[in-house]
C-alpha atoms as a PDB file:
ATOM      1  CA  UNK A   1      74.192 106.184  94.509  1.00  0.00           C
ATOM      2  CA  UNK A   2      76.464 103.594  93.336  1.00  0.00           C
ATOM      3  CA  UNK A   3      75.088  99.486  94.049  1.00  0.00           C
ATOM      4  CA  UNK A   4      77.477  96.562  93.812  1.00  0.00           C
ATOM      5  CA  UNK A   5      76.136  93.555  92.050  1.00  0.00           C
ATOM      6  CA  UNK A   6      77.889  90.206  93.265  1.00  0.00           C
ATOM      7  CA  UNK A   7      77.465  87.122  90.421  1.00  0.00           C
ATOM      8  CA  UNK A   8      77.604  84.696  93.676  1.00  0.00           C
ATOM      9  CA  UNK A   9      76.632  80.929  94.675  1.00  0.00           C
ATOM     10  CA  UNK A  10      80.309  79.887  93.897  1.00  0.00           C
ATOM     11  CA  UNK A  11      79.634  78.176  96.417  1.00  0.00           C
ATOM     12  CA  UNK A  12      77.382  80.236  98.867  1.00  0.00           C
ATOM     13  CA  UNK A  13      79.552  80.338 101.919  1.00  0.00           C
ATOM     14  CA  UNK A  14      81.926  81.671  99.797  1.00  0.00           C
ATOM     15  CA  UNK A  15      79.177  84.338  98.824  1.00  0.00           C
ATOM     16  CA  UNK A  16      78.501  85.052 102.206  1.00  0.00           C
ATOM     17  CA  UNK A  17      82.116  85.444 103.530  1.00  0.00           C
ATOM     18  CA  UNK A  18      82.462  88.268 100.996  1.00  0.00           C
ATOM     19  CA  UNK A  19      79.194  89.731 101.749  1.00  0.00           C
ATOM     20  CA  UNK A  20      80.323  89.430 105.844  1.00  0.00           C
ATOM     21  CA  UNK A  21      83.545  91.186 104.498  1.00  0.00           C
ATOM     22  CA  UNK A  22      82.195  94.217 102.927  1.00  0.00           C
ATOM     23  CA  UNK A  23      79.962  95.019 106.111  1.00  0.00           C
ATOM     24  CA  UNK A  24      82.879  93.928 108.375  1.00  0.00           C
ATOM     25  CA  UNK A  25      85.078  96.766 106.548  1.00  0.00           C
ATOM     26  CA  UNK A  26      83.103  99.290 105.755  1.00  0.00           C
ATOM     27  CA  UNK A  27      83.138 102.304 108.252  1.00  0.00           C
ATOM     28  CA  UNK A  28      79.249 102.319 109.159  1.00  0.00           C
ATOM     29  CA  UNK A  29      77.679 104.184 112.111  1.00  0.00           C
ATOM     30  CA  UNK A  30      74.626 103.310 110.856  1.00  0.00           C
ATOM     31  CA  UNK A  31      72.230 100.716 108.511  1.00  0.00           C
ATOM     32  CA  UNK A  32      72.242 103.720 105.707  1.00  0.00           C
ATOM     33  CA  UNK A  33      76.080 104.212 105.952  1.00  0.00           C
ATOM     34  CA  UNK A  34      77.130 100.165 104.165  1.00  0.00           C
ATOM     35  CA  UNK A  35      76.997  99.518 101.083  1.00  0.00           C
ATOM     36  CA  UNK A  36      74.013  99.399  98.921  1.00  0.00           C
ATOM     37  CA  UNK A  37      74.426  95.230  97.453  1.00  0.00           C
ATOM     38  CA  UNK A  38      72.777  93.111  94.658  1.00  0.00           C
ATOM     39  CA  UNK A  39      73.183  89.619  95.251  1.00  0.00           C
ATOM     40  CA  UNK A  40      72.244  86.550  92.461  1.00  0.00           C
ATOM     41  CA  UNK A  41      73.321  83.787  94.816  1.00  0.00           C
ATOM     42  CA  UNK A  42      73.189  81.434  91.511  1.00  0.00           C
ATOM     43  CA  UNK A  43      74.305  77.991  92.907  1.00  0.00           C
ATOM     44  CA  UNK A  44      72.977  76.441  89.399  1.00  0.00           C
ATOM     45  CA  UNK A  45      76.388  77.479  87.993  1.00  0.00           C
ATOM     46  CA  UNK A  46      78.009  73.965  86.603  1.00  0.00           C
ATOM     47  CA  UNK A  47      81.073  73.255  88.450  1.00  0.00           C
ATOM     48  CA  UNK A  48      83.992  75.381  86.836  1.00  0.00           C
ATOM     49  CA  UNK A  49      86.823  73.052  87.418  1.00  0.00           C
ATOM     50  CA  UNK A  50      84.991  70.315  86.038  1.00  0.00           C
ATOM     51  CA  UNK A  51      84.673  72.159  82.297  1.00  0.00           C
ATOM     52  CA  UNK A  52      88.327  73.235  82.645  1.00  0.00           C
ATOM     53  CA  UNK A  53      89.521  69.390  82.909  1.00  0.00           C
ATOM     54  CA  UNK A  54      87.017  68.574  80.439  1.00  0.00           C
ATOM     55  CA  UNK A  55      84.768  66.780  82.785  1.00  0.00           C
ATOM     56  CA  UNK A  56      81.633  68.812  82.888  1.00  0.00           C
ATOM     57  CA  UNK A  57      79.304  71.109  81.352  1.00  0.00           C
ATOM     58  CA  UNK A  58      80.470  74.993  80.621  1.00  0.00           C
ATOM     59  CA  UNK A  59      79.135  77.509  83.265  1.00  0.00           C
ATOM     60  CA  UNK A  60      79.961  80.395  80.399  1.00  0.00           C
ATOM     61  CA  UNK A  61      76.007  81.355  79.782  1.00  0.00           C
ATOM     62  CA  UNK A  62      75.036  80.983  83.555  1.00  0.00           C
ATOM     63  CA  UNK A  63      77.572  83.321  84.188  1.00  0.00           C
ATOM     64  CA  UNK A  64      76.597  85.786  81.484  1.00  0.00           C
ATOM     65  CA  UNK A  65      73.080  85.260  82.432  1.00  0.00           C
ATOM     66  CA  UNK A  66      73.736  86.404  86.122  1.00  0.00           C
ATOM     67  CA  UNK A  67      76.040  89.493  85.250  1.00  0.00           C
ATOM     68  CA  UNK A  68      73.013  90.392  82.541  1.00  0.00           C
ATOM     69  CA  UNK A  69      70.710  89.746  85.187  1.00  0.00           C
ATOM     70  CA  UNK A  70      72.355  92.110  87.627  1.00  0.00           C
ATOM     71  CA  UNK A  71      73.189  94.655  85.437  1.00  0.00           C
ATOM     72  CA  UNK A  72      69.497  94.504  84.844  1.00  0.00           C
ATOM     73  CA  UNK A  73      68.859  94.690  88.118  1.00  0.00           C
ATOM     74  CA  UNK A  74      70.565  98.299  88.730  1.00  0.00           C
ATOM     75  CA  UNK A  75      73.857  97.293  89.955  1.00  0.00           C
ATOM     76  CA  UNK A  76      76.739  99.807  88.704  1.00  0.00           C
ATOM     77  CA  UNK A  77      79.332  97.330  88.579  1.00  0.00           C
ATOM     78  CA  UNK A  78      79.577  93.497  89.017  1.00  0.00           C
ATOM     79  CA  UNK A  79      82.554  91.560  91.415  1.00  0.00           C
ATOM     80  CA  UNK A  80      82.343  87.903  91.499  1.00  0.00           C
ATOM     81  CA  UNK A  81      83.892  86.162  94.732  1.00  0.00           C
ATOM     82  CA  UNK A  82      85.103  82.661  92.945  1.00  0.00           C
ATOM     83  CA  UNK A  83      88.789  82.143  91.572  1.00  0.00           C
ATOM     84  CA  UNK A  84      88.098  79.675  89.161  1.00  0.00           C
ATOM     85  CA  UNK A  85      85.193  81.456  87.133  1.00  0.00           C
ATOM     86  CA  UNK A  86      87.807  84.397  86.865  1.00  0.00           C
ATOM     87  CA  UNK A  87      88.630  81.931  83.812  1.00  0.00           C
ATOM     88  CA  UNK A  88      85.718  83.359  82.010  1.00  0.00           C
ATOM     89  CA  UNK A  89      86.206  86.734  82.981  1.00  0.00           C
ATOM     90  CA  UNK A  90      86.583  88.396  79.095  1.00  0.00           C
ATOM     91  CA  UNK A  91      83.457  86.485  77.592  1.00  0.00           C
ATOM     92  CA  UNK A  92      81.250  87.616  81.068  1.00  0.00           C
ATOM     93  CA  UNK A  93      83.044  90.695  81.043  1.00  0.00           C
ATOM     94  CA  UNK A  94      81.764  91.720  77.238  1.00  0.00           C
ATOM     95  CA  UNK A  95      78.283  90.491  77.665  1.00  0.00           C
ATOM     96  CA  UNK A  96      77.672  93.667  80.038  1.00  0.00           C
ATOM     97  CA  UNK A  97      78.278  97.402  79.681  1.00  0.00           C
ATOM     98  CA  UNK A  98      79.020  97.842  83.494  1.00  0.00           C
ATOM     99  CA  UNK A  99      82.318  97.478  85.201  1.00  0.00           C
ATOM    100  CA  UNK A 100      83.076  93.708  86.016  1.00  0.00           C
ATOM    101  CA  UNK A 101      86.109  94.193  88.910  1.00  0.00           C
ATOM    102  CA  UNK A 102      88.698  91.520  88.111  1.00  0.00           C
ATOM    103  CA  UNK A 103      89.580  89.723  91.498  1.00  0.00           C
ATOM    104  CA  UNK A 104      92.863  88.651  90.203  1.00  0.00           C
ATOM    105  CA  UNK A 105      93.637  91.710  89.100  1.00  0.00           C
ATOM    106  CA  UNK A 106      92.926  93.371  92.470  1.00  0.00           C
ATOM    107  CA  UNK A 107      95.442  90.888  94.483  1.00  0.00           C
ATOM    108  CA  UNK A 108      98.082  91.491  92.289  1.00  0.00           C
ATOM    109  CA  UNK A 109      98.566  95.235  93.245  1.00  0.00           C
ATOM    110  CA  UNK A 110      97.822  94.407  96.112  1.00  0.00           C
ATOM    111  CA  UNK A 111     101.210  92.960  96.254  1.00  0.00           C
ATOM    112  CA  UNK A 112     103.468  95.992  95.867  1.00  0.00           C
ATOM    113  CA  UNK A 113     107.183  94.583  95.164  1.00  0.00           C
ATOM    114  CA  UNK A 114     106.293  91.212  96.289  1.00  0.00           C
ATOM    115  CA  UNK A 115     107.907  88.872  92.954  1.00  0.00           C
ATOM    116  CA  UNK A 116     107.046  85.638  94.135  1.00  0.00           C
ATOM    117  CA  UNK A 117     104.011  83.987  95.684  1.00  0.00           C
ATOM    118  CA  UNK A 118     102.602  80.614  96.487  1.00  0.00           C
ATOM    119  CA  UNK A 119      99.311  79.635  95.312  1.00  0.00           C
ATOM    120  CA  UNK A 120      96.363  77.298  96.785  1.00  0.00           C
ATOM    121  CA  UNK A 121      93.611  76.889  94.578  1.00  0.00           C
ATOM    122  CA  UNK A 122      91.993  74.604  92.930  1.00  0.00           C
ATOM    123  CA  UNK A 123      92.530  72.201  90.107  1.00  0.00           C
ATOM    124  CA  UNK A 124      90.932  74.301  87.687  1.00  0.00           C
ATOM    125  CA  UNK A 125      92.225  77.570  88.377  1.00  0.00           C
ATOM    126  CA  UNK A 126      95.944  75.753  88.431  1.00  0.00           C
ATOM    127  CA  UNK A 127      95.225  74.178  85.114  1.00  0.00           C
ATOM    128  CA  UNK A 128      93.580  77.678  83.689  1.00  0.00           C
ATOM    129  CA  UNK A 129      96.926  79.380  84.416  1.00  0.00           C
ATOM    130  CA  UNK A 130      94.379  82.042  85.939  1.00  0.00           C
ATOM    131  CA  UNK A 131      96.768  83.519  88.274  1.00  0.00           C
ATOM    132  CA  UNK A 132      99.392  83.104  86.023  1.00  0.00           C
ATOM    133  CA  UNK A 133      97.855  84.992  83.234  1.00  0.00           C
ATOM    134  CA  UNK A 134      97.241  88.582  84.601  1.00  0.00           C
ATOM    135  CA  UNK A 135     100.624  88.091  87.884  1.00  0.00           C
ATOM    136  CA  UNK A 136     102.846  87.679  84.549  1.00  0.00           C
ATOM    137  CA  UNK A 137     102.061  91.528  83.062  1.00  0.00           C
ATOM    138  CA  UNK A 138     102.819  92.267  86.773  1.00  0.00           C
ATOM    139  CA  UNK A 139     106.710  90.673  86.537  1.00  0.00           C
ATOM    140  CA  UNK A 140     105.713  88.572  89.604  1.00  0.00           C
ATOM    141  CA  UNK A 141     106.172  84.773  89.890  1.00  0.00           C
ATOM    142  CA  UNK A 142     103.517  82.136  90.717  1.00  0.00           C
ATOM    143  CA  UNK A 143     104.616  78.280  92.670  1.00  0.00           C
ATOM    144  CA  UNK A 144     101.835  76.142  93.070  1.00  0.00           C
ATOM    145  CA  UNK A 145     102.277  72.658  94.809  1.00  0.00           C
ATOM    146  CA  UNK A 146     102.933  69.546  93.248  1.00  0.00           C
ATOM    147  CA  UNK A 147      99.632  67.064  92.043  1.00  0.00           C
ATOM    148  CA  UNK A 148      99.577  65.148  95.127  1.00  0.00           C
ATOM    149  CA  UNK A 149      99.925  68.046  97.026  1.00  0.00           C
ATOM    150  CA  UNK A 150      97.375  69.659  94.958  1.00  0.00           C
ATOM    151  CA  UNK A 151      94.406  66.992  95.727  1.00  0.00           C
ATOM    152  CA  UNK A 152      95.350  67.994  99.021  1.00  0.00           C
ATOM    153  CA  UNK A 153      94.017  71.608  98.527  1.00  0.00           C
ATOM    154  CA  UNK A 154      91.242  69.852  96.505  1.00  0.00           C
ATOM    155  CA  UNK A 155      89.807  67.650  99.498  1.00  0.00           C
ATOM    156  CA  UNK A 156      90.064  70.668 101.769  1.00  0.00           C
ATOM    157  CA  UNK A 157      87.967  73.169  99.270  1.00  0.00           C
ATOM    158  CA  UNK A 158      85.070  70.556  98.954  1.00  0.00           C
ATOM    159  CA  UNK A 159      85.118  69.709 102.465  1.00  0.00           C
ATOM    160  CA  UNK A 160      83.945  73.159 102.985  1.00  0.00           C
ATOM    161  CA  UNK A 161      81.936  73.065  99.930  1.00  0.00           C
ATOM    162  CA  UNK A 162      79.868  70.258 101.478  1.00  0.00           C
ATOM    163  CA  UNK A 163      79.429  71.507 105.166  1.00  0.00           C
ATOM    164  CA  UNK A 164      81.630  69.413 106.575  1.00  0.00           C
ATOM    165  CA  UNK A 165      83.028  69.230 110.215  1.00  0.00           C
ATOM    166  CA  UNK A 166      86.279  67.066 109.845  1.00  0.00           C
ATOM    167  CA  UNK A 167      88.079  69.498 107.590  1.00  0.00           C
ATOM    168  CA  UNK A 168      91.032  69.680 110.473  1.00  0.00           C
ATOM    169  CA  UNK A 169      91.563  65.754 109.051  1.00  0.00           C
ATOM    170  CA  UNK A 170      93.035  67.246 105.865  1.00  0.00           C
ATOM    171  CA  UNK A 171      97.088  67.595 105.933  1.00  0.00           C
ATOM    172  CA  UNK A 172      96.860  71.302 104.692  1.00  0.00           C
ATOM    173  CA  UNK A 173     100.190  72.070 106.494  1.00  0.00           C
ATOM    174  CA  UNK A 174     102.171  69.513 104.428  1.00  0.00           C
ATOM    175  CA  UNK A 175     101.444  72.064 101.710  1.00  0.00           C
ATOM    176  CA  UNK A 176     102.414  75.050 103.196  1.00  0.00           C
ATOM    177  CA  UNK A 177     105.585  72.953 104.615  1.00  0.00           C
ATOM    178  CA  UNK A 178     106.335  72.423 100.948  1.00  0.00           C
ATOM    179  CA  UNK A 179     105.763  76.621  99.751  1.00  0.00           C
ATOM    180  CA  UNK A 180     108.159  77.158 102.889  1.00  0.00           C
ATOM    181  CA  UNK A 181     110.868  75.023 101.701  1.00  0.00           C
ATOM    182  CA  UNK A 182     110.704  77.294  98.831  1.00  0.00           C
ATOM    183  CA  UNK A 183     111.478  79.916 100.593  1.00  0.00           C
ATOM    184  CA  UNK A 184     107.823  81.273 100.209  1.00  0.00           C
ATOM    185  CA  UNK A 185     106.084  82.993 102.845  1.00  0.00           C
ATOM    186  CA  UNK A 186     103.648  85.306 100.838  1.00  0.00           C
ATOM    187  CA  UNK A 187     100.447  81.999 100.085  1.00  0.00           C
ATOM    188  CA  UNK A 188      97.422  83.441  98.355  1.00  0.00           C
ATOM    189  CA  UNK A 189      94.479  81.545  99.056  1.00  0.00           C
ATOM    190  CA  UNK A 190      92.940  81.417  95.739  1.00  0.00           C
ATOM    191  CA  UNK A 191      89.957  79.572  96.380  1.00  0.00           C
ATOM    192  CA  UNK A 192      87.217  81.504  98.083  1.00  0.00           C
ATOM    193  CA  UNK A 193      86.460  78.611 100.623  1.00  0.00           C
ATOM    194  CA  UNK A 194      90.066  78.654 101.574  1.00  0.00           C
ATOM    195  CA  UNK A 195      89.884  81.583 103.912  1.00  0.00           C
ATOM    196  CA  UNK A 196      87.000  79.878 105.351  1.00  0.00           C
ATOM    197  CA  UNK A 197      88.735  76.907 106.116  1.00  0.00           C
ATOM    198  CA  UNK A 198      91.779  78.778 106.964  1.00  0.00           C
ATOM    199  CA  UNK A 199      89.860  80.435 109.696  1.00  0.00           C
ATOM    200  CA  UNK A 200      87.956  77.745 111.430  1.00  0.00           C
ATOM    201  CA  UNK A 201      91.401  75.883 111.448  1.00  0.00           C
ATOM    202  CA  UNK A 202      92.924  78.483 112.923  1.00  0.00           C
ATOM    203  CA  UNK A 203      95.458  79.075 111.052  1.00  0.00           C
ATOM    204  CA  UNK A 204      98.060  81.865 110.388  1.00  0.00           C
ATOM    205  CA  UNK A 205     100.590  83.270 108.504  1.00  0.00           C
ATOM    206  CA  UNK A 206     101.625  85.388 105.893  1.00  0.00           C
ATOM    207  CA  UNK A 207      98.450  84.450 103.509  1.00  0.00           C
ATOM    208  CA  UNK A 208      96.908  86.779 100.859  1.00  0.00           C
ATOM    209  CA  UNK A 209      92.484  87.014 100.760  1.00  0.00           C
ATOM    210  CA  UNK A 210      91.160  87.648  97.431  1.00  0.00           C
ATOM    211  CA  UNK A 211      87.807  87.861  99.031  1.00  0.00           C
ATOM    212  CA  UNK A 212      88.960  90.871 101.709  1.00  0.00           C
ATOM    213  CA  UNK A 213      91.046  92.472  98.692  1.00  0.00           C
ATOM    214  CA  UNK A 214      87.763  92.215  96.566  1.00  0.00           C
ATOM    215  CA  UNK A 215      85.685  93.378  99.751  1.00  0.00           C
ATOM    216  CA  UNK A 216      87.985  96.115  99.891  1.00  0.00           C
ATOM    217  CA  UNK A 217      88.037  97.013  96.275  1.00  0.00           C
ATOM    218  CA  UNK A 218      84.210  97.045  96.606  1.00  0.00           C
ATOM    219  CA  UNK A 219      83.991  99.551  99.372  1.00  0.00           C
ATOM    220  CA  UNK A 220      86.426 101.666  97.880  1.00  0.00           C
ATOM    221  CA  UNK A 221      84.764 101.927  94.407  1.00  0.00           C
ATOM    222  CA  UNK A 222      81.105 102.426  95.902  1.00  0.00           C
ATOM    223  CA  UNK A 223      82.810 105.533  97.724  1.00  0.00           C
ATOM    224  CA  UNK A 224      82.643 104.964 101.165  1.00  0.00           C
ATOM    225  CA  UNK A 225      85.537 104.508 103.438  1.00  0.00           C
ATOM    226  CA  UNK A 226      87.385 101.315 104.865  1.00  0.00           C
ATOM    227  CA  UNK A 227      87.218 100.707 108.316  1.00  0.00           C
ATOM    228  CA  UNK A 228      90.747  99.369 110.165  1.00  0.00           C
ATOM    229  CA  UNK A 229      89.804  95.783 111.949  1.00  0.00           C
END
């Protein structure tokens, strides 16, 4: 039997929303019908967006470290439910003979003939052109908000980070004001707090979830079938 190892801690509510995810969408009758799941809930990581701007140490080892340690651990393939550590992707990806499942990847077919797509992340992932990098080979066309717009984005992701109640305090719609005025209506929320945020602020629209597209993605390649919520 196939076991999913997830290189978590990125921050841990993110690594519980995707956890929540995969038993939310898997089509279980019973305990023995979900998904089989190593978890290295690693919060030591260093901060990923710091090392990108050059303001903090590089997470590269931890990373390897967890995906070695999982791999050791039995899983048969390794996701990893944080945008920004997608920037190390290749090094973590040849320090393990199992499959590492690129998140990025995933959300971009996930997008069919879609050419054009907003993006809220954070600072590092903008700056690492991770989105960039792998929509390109796909022909399809990444906007991301201007820098005050952009520490915007930033206070909302750390508000959730930290546990905090007042995230409704952050102008997140002035942001997706802006993407609309572009004539965007397909936003990917390419942090992995952002759907949590999204969610407790209640709000909707036509927004993409790496971490449902990467639950998904997990179900599917562990062989068991996707349930329709």
């Amino acid at each position: 039997m196939k076991i999913a190892g997830v290189l978590g801690g990125m921050g841990p509510i993110a690594t519980i929303d995707l956890l929540n995810k995969i038993v939310k969408y898997t089509d279980a009758k019973k305990d023995s019908d979900h998904i089989h799941t190593l978890v290295d809930n690693y919060t030591e990581i260093p901060d990923r967006t710091a090392y990108i701007l050059g303001q903090g140490e590089n997470p590269e080892q931890h990373l390897i470290d967890s995906a070695l340690k999982l791999e050791a651990m039995g899983a048969s393939f390794i996701v990893m439910p944080c945008n920004t550590a997608h920037y190390f992707y290749e090094k973590v990806c040849g320090a393990v003979k199992i499959p590492f499942i690129n998140m990025i990847d995933e959300v971009a077919k996930e997008l069919n003939d879609i050419k054009k797509v907003g993006l809220l992340a954070t600072k590092g992932t903008y700056k690492g052109h991770i989105y960039e990098n792998i929509f390109n080979r796909y022909g399809i066309d990444v906007k991301i908000p201007p820098i005050d717009m952009q520490e915007i984005v930033t206070d909302l992701i750390y508000r959730v980070k930290e546990g905090k109640d007042d995230i409704d305090q952050v102008p997140i719609d002035q942001v997706l004001d802006y993407f609309s005025s572009l004539g965007i209506d397909k936003i990917i929320l390419g942090c992995t707090e952002l759907p949590v945020a999204f969610r407790r602020l209640e709000i909707e629209g036509e927004f993409l979830d790496p971490t449902k597209i990467l639950a998904v993605s997990t179900i599917k390649l562990i062989g068991k079938k996707i349930k329709e919520c």
